[in-house]
Protein backbone atom coordinates (compact mmCIF):
# COMPACT_ATOMS: atom_id res chain seq x y z
CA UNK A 1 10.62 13.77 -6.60
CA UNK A 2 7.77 12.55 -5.23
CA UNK A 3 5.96 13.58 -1.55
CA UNK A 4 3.24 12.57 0.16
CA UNK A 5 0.24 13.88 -0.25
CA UNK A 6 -0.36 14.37 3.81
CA UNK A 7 2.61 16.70 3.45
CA UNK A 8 1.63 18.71 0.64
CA UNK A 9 -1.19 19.64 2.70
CA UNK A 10 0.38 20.45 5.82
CA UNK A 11 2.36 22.55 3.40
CA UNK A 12 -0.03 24.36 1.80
CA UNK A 13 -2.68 25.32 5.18
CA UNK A 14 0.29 26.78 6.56
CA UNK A 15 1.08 28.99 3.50
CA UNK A 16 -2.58 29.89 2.97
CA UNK A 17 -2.20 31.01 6.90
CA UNK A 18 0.39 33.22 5.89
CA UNK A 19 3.66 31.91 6.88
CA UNK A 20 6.92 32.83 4.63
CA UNK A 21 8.01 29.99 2.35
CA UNK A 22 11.13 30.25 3.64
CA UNK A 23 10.21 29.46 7.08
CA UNK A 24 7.71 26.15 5.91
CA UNK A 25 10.53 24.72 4.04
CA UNK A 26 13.13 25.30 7.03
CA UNK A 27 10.33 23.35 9.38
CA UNK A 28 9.48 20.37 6.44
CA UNK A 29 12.83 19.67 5.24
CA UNK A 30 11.20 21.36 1.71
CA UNK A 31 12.90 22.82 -0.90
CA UNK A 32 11.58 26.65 -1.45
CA UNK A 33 10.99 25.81 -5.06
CA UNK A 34 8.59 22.99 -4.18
CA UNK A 35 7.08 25.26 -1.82
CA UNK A 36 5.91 28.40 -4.58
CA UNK A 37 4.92 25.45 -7.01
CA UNK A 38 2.87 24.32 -4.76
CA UNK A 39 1.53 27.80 -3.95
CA UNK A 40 0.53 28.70 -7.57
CA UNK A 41 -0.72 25.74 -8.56
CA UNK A 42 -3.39 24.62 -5.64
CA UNK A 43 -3.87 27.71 -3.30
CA UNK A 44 -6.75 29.56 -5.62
CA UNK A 45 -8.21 26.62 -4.87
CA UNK A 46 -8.15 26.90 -1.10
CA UNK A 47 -10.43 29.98 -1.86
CA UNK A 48 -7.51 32.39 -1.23
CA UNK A 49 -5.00 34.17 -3.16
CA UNK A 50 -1.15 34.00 -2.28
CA UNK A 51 -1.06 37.41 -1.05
CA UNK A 52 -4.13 37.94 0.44
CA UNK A 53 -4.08 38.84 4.03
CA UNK A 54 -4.40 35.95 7.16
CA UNK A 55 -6.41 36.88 10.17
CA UNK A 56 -4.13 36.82 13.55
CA UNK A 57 -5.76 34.08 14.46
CA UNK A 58 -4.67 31.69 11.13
CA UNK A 59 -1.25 33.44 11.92
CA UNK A 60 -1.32 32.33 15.28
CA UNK A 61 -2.47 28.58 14.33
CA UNK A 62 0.11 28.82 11.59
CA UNK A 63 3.32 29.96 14.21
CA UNK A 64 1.99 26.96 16.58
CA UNK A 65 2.21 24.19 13.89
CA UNK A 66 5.47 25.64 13.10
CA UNK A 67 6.70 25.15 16.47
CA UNK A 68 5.08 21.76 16.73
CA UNK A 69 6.95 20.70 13.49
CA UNK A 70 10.24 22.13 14.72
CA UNK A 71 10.16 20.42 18.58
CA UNK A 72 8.91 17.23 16.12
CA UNK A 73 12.26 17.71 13.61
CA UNK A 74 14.45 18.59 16.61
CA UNK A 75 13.19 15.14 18.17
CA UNK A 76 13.69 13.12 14.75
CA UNK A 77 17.40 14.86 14.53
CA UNK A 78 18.61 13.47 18.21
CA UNK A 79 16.80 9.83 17.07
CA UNK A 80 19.17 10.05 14.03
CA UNK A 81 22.32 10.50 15.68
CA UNK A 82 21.47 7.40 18.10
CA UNK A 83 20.79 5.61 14.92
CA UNK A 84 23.73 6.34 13.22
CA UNK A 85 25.77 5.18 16.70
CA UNK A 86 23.94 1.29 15.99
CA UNK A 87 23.05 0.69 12.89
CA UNK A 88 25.32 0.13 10.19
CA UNK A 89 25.12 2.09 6.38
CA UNK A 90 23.97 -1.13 4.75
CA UNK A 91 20.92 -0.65 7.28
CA UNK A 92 20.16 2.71 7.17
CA UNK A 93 20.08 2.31 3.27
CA UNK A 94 17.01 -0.03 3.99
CA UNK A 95 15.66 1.94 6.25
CA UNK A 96 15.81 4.80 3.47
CA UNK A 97 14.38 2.55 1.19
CA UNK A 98 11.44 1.58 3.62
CA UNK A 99 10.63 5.66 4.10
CA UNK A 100 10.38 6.24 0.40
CA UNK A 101 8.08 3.44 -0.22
CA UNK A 102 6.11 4.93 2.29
CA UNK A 103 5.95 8.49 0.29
CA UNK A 104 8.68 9.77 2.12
CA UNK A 105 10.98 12.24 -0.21
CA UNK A 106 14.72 10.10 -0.53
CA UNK A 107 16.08 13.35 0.16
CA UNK A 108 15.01 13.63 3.75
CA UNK A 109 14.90 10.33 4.39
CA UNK A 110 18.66 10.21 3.56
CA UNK A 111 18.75 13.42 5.65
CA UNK A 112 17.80 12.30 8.69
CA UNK A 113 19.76 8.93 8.98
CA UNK A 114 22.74 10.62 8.01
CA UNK A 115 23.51 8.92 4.49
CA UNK A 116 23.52 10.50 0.74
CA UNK A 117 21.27 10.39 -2.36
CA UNK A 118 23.66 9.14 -4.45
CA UNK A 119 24.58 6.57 -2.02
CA UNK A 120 21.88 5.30 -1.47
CA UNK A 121 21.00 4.92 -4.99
CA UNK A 122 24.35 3.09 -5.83
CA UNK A 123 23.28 0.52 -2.85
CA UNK A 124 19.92 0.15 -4.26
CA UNK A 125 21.35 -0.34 -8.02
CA UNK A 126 23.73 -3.16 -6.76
CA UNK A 127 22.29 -6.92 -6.73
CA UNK A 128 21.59 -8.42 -2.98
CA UNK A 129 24.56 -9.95 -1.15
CA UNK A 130 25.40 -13.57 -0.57
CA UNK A 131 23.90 -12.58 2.73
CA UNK A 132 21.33 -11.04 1.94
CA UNK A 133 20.16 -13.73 -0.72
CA UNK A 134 20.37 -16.26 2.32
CA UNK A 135 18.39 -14.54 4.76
CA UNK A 136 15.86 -14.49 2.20
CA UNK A 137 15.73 -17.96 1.89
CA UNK A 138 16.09 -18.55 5.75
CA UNK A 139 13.33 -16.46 6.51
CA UNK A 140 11.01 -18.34 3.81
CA UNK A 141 11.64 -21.36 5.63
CA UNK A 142 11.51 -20.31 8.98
CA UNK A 143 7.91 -19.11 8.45
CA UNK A 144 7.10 -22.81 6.90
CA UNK A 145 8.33 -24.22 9.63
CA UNK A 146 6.54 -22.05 12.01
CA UNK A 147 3.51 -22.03 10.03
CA UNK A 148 3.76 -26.03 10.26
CA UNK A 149 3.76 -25.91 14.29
CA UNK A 150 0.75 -23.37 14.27
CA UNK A 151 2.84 -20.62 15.46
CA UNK A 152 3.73 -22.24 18.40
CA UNK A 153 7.16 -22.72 17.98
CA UNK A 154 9.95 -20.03 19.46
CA UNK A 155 13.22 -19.36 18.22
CA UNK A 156 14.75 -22.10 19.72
CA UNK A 157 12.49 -24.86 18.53
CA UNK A 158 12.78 -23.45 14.74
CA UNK A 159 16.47 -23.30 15.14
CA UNK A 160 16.38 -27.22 15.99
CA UNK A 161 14.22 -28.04 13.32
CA UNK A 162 16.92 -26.04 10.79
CA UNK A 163 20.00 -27.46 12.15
CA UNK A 164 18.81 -31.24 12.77
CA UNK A 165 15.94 -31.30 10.28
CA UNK A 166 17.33 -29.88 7.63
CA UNK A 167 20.91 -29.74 8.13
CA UNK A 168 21.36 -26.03 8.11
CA UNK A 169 24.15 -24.55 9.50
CA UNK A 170 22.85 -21.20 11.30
CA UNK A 171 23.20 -19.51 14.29
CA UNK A 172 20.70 -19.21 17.55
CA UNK A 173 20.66 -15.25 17.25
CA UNK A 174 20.37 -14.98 13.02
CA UNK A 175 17.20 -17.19 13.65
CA UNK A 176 15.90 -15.05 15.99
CA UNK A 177 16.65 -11.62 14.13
CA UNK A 178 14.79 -13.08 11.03
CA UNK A 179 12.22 -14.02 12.94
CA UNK A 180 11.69 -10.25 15.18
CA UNK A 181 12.20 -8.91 11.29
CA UNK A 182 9.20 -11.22 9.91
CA UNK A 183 7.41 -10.54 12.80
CA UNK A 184 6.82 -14.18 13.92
CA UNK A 185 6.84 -15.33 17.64
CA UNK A 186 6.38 -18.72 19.44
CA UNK A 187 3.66 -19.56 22.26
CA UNK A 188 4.70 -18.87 25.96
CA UNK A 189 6.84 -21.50 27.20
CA UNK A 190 4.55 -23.01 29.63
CA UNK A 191 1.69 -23.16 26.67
CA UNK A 192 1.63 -26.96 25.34
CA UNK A 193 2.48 -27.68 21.92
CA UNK A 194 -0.38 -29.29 19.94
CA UNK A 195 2.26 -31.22 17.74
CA UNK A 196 3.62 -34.05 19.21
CA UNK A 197 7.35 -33.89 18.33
CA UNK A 198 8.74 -32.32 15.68
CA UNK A 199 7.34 -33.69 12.40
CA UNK A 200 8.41 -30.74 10.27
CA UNK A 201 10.56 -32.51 8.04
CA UNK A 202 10.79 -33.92 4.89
């Protein structure tokens, strides 16, 4: 399994500080296995041995980031559980999928919005939906189209230019969620257009 190199880090300054493995992988969701691989293989290099001793004030430095990373985990644990209330397994599986892309272990990620490894590994190894396969396409058109009107064009306007352009069935809201999701907006109402008409069409 791979982790992020940011976290290795964190990891390892607060072992060379002195602070029992047990207690670092409690606080960074880490398995204690991880944590003494990572102790014998890249603390010499910190300049300090495994068991040599920490001064009270690395100790002290040590306890706080501790306490920082619990308060932080704590936080992340209440965000999950309002997750969980709104969003849907299908979701949190690409949610999971985003994190780990990101460097973020699968096992924590899975964790902390409240699905399983092997779950989410069965919804990865399954082809996209129907659905999925036309929001796909949707959204490649929608940013034509609102590429074509030099961003100008809201939600509204696009969804015209689907239904009576193109003769796409679709929805008001499903336009606007794939848009929020690509991360397009229109111009402010009162902001003229400088396209005459539509004209996005074939």
């Amino acid at each position: 399994m791979r982790y992020s190199p940011e976290l290795r880090r964190q990891a390892l300054q607060i072992l060379a500080a002195g602070e029992p493995v047990k207690n670092v992988a409690a606080a960074l969701g880490l398995r204690d296995q991880t944590l003494y691989q990572w102790r014998r293989r890249h603390l010499p290099h910190l300049g300090r041995s495994a068991h040599a001793p920490s001064t009270g004030q690395d100790l002290a430095a040590a306890r706080q980031r501790i306490t920082q990373l619990e308060t932080e985990l704590s936080a992340l644990r209440r965000v999950s559980e309002l997750l969980r209330e709104v969003l849907s397994p299908t979701r949190r599986f690409e949610a999971v999928h985003v994190m780990a892309r990101e460097g973020l272990p699968v096992r924590v990620a899975a964790r902390v919005l409240g699905v399983t490894e092997s779950g989410y590994f069965t919804w990865r190894s399954r082809p996209p939906s129907p659905r999925a396969l036309r929001h796909a396409w949707l959204t490649e058109l929608i940013t034509v189209i609102h590429a074509a009107s030099n961003g100008t064009f809201g939600y509204r306007r696009i969804h015209s230019e689907l239904t009576h352009g193109y003769g796409i069935t679709v929805s008001h809201g499903t336009v606007e969620l794939l848009m929020r999701r690509a991360g397009l907006q229109g111009a402010p109402a009162d902001q003229p257009s400088p396209t005459t008409g539509t004209g996005l069409c074939p």
